[in-house]
Protein backbone atom coordinates (compact mmCIF):
# COMPACT_ATOMS: atom_id res chain seq x y z
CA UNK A 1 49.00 101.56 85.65
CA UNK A 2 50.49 98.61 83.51
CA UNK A 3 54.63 98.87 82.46
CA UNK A 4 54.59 96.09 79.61
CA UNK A 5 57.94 94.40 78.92
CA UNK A 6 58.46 93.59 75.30
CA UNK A 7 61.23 90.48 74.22
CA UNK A 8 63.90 91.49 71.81
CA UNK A 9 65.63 88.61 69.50
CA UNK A 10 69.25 89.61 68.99
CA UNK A 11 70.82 86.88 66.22
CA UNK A 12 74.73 87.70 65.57
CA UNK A 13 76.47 85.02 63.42
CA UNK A 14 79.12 83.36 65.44
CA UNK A 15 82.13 84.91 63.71
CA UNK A 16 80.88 88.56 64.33
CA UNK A 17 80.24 87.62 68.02
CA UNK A 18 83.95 86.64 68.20
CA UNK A 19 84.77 89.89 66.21
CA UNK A 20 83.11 91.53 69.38
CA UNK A 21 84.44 89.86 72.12
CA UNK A 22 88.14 89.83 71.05
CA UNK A 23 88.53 93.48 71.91
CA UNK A 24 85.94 95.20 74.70
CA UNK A 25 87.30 98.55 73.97
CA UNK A 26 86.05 98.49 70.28
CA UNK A 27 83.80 100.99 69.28
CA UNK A 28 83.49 100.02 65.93
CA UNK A 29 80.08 97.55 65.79
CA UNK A 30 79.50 94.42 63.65
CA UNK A 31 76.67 93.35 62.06
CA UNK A 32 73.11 91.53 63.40
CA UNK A 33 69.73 91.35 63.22
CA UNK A 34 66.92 92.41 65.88
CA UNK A 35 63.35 90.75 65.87
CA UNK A 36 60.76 92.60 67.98
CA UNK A 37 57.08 92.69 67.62
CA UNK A 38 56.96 90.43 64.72
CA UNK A 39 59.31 92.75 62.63
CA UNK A 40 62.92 92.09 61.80
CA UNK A 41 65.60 95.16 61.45
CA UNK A 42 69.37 94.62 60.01
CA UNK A 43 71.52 96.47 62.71
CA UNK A 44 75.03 97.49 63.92
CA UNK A 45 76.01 96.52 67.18
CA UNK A 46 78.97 97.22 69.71
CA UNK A 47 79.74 97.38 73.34
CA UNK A 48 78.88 101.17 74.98
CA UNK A 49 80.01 102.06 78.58
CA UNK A 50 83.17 102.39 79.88
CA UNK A 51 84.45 99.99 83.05
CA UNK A 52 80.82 98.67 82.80
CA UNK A 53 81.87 96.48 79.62
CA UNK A 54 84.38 94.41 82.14
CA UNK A 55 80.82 93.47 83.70
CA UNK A 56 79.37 89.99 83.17
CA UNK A 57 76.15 91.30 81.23
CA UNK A 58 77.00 94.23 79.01
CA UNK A 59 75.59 97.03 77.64
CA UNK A 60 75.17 97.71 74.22
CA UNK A 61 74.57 100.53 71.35
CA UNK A 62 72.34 99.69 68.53
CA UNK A 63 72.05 101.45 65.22
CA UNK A 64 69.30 100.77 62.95
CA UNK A 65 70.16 99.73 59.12
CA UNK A 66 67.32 98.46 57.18
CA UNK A 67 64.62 99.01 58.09
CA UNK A 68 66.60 102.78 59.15
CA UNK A 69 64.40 104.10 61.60
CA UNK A 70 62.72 101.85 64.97
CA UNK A 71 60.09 103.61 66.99
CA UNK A 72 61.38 107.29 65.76
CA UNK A 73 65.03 106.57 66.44
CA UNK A 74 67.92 105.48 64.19
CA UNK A 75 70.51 104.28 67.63
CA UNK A 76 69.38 102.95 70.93
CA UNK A 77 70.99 102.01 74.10
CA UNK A 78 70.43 98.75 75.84
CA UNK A 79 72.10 99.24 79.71
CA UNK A 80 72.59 96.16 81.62
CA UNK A 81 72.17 98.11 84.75
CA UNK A 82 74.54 95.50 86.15
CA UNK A 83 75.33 96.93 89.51
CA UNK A 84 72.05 98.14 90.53
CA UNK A 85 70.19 95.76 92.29
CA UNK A 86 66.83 97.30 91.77
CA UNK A 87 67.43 97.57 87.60
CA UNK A 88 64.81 100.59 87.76
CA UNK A 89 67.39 103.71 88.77
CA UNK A 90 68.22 104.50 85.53
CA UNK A 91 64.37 104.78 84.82
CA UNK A 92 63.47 106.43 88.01
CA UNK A 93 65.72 109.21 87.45
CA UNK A 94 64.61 110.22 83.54
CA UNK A 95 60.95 110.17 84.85
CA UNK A 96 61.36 112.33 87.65
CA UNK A 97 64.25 114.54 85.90
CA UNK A 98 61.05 114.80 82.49
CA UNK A 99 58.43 115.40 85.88
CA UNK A 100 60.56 118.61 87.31
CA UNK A 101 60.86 120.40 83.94
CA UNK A 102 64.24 118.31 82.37
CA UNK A 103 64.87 117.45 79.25
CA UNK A 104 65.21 113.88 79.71
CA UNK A 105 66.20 111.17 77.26
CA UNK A 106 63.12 107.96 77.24
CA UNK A 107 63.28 104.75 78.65
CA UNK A 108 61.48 101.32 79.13
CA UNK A 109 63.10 97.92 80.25
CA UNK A 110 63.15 94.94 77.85
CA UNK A 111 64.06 91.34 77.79
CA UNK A 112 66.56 90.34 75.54
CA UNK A 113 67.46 87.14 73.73
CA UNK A 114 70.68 86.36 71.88
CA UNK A 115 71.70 83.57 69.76
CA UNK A 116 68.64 81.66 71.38
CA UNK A 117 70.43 82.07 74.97
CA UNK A 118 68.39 84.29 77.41
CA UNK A 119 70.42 87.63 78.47
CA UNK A 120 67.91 89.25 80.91
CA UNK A 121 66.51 92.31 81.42
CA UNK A 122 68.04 95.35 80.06
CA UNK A 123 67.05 99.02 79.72
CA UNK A 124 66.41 100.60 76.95
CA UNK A 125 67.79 104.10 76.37
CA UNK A 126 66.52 106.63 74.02
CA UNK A 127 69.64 108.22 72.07
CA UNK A 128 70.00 112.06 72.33
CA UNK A 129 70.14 112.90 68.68
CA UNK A 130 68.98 114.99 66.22
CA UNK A 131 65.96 112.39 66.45
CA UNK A 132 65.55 113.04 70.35
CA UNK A 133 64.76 116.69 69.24
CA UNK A 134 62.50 115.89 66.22
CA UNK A 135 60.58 113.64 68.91
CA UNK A 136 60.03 116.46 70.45
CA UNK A 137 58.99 119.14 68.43
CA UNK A 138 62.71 121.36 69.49
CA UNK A 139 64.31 123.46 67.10
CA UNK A 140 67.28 121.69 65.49
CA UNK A 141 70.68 122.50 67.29
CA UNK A 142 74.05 121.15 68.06
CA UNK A 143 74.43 118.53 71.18
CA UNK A 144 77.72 117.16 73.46
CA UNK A 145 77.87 113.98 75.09
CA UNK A 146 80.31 114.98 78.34
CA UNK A 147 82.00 112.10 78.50
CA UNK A 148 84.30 112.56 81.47
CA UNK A 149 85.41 114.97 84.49
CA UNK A 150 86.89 117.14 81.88
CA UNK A 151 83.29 118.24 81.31
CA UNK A 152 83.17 120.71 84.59
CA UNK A 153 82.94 124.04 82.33
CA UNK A 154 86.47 125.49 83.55
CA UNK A 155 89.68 126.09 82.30
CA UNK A 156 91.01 123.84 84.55
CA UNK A 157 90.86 120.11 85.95
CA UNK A 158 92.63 119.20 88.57
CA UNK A 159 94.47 122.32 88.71
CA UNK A 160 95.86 121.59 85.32
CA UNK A 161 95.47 124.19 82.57
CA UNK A 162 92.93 122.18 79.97
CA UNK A 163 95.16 121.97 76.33
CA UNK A 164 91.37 122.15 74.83
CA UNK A 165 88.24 124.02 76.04
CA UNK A 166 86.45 120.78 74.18
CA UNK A 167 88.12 118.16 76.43
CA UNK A 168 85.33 115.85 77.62
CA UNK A 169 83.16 116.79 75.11
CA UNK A 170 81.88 114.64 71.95
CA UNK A 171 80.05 116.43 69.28
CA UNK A 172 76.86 113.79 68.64
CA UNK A 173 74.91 116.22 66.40
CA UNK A 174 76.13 119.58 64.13
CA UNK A 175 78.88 120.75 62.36
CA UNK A 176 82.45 121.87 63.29
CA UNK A 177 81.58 125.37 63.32
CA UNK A 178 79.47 124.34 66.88
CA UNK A 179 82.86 124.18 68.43
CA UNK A 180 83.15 127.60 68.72
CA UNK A 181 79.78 128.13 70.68
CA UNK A 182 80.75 126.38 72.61
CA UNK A 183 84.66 127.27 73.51
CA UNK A 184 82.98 130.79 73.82
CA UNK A 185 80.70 129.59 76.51
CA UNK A 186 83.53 128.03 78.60
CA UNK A 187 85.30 131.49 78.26
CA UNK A 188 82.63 133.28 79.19
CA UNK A 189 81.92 131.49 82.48
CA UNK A 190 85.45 131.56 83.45
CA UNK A 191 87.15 135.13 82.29
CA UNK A 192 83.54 137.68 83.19
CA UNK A 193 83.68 139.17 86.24
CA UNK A 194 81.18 138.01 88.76
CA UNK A 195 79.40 141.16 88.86
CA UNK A 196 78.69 141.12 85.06
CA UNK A 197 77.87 137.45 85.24
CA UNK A 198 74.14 137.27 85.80
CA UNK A 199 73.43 139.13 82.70
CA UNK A 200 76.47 137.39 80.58
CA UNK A 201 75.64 134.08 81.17
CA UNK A 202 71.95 134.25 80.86
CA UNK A 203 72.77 134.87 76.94
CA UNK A 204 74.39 131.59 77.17
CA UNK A 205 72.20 129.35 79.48
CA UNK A 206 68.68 128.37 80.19
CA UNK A 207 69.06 129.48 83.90
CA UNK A 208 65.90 127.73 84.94
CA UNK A 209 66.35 124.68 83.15
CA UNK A 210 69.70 124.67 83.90
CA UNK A 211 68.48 124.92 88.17
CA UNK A 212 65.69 121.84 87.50
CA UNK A 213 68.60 119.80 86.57
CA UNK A 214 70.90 120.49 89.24
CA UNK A 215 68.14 120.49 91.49
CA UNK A 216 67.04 117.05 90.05
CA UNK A 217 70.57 115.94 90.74
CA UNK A 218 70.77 116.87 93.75
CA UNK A 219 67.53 115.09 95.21
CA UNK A 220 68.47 111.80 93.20
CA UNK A 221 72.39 112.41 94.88
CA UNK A 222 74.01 111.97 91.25
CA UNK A 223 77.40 111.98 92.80
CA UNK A 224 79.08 110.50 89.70
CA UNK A 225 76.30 113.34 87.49
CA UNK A 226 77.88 116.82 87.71
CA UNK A 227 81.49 116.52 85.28
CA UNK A 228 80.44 114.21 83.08
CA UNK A 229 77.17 112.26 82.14
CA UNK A 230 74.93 115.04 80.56
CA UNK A 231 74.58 116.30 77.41
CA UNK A 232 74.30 119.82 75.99
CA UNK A 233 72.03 120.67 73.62
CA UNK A 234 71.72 124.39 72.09
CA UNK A 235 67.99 125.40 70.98
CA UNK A 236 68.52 127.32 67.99
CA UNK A 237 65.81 129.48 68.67
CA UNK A 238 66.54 130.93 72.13
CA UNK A 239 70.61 130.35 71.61
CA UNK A 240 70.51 129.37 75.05
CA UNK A 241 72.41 125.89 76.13
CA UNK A 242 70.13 123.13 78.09
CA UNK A 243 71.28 120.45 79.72
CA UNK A 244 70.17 116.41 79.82
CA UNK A 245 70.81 113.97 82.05
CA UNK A 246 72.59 110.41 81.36
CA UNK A 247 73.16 107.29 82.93
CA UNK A 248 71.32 107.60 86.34
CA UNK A 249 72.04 104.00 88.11
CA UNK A 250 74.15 105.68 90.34
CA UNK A 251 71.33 107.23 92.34
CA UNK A 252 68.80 107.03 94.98
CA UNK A 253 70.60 106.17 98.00
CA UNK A 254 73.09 103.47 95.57
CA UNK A 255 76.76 104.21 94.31
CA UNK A 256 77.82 103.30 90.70
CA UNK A 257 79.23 99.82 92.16
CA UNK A 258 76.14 99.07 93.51
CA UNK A 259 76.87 100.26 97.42
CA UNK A 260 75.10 102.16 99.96
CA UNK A 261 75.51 105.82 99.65
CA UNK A 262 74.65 108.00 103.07
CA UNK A 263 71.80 110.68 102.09
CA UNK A 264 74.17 113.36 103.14
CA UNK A 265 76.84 112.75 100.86
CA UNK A 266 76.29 115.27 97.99
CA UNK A 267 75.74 119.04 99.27
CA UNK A 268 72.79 120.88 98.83
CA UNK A 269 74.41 122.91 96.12
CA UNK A 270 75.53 120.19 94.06
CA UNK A 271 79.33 119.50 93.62
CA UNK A 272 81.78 122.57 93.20
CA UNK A 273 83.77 120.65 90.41
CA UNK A 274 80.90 121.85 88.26
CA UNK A 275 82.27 125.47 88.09
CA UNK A 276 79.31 126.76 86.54
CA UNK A 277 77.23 125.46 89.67
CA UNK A 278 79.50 126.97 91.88
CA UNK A 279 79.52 130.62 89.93
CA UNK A 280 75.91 129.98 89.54
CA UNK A 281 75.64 129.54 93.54
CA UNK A 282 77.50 132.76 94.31
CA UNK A 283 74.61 134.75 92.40
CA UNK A 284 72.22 135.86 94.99
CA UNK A 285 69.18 135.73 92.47
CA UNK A 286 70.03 132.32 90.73
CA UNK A 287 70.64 131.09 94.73
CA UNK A 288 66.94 132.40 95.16
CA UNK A 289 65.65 131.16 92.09
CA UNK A 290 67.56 127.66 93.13
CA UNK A 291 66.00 127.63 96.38
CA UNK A 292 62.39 128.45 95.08
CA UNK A 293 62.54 125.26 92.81
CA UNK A 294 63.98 123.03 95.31
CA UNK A 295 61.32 124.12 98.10
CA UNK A 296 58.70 123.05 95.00
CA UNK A 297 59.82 120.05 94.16
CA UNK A 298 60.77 119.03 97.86
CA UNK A 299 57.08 119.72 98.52
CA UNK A 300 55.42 118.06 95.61
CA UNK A 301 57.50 115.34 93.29
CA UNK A 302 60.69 114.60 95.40
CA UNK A 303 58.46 112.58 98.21
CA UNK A 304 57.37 109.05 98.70
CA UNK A 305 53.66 109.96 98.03
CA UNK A 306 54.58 110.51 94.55
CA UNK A 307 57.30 108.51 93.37
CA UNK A 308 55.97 105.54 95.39
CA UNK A 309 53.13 104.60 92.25
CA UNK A 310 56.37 104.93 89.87
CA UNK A 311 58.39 102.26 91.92
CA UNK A 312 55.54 99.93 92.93
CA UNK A 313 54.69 99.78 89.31
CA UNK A 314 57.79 99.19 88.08
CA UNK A 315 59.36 96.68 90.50
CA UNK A 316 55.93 94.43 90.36
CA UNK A 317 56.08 94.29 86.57
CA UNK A 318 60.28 93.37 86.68
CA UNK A 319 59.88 90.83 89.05
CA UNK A 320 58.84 88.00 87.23
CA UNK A 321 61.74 88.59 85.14
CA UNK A 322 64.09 88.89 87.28
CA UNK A 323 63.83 85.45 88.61
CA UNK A 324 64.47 84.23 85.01
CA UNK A 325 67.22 86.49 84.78
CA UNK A 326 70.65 84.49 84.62
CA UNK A 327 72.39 87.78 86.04
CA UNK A 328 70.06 88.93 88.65
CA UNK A 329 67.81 85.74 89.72
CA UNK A 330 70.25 84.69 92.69
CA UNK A 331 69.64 88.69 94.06
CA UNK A 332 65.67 88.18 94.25
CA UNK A 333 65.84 88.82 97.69
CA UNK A 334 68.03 92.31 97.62
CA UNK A 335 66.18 92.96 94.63
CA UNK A 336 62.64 92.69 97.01
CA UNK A 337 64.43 95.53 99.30
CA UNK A 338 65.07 97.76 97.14
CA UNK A 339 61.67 99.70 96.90
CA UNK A 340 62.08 100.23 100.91
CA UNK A 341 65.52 101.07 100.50
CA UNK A 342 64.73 103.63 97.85
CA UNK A 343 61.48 105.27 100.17
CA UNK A 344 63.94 105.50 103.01
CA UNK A 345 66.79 107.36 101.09
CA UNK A 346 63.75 109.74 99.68
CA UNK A 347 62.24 110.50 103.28
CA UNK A 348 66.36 110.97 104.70
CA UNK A 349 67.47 112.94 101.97
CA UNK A 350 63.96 115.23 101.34
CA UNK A 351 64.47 115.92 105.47
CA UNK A 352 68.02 116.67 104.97
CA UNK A 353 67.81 118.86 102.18
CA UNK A 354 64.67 120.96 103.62
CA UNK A 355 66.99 121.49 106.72
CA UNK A 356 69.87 122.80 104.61
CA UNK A 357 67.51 125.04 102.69
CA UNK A 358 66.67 126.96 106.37
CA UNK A 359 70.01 128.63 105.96
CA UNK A 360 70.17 128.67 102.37
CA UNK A 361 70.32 132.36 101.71
């Protein structure tokens, strides 16, 4: 199986490049042009990220002028995935999130070239839009980027009363009127009693789907995954909420700064600052449905055996580019680790979790 890297020509005139340097923290993009595959697009561009944009090599959000529309999207995400010193996380985790049953944004690394100056590799990211849904064939419906730990479906964070049900939540697609789906749903998960709850909050939520992704956060240890970096998305059709993941490098045995993380470190059950994981938990048949999936996935997609093609493939076709990376080229070595380092977290952490699921009742 081949993973092709395409080159991407970024050209921003000098004064717009200053315009985007002077102030990290703007969202508001500046003009460029992108040359790929022989075709040239007019674009916006800006900064995306939060702490990652004090990073050498940043990551940046692209939206598509003229021409409008680039391989079915109108914005993209290029990630640096600075602090991972594999660059393939990120990727690792969509595919295996899309594998288990997840809605899961696409991805594909890229080499990027600005101003005639050679940035490196960079990932891709497909935007989850109205566009992601079309894609897809899904019945139009509003989405939320969670965009921090005020995203844990309660009332509260850090003991705090919330002044808004919609902190840590940015409307990317719908109207106004959306906001009150989904204050209801925060209500709902926080004022019904338990005993009512199965059958209350399966008008709300894709229980199953909602279980893939928490189980495919939990194999991939997303510490940094479970208050903020997902999006919701409500099909129109069923009325019921999904969930999809975003921004994965923090995964796979690695922190978000790049460290070790011990295979043990994230509980079988996911983190109880979620507080619709931990209702979801106390529900004898959602902790049996839970389980069942888990056992599945622990059996069949969560093992060396078959993520090992995936990483083999991917790290043979970066390599070549990473020693002409100006970011990553010095790390060749760590970088030739990392698909040991990544089979070792996945035999530790499939053990671990298979002996937490004997008492997982």
């Amino acid at each position: 199986m081949s993973y092709l890297i395409p080159s991407y020509l970024l050209k921003i005139e000098d004064n717009n490049l200053e315009d985007l340097r002077d102030d990290l923290w703007n969202n508001d993009p500046v003009p460029a042009y992108l040359n790929t595959e022989g075709i040239s697009y007019d674009i916006d561009i800006a900064y995306r990220g939060s702490y990652t944009r004090k990073f050498r090599k940043r990551s940046y959000r692209i939206d598509f002028i003229d021409p409008k529309m680039f391989a079915g999207a109108r914005e993209i995400h290029l990630n640096a995935e600075y602090k991972d010193p594999s660059l393939i996380r990120n990727k690792l985790s969509f595919d295996f999130l899309h594998d288990i049953g997840v809605l899961s944004p696409k991805s594909q690394h890229i080499n990027l070239n600005r101003n005639g100056s050679h940035k490196g590799i960079y990932l891709q990211l497909e935007s989850v839009d109205e566009y992601f849904l079309k894609n897809r064939g899904l019945p139009v419906g509003p989405i939320y980027y969670a965009v921090n730990n005020n995203a844990n479906f309660s009332l509260l964070n850090n003991d705090k009363m919330k002044k808004s049900l919609l902190l840590g939540y940015q409307r990317a697609f719908g109207e106004p009127s959306d906001d009150d789906i989904v204050i209801e749903l925060i209500n709902k998960i926080n004022m019904v009693p338990l005993a009512d709850f199965p059958s209350e909050i399966s008008r709300y939520i894709d229980i199953d789907k909602f279980l893939r992704w928490l189980a495919g956060a939990v194999c991939s240890m997303n510490n940094d995954g479970f208050t903020h970096n997902y999006a919701l998305y409500r099909n129109s059709e069923t009325g019921l909420f999904e969930i999809i993941p975003w921004d994965y490098d923090g995964t796979w045995g690695r922190k978000v700064d790049g460290g070790a993380m011990h295979y043990e470190y994230v509980p079988i059950d996911g983190k109880k600052n979620n507080h619709l994981c931990y209702l979801l938990m106390r529900v004898p048949e959602f902790r049996k449905l839970y389980k069942n999936i888990l056992t599945e996935i622990l059996e069949t997609k969560f093992t060396v055996d078959y993520m090992e093609n995936k990483i083999v493939t991917l790290h043979e076709a970066l390599r070549p580019h990473i020693l002409l990376d100006p970011y990553k080229q010095s790390a060749i070595d760590l970088f030739d680790s990392e698909p040991d380092f990544i089979y070792q977290f996945i035999r530790d952490r499939n053990n671990y979790l298979k002996t937490q699921l004997i008492n997982f009742n």
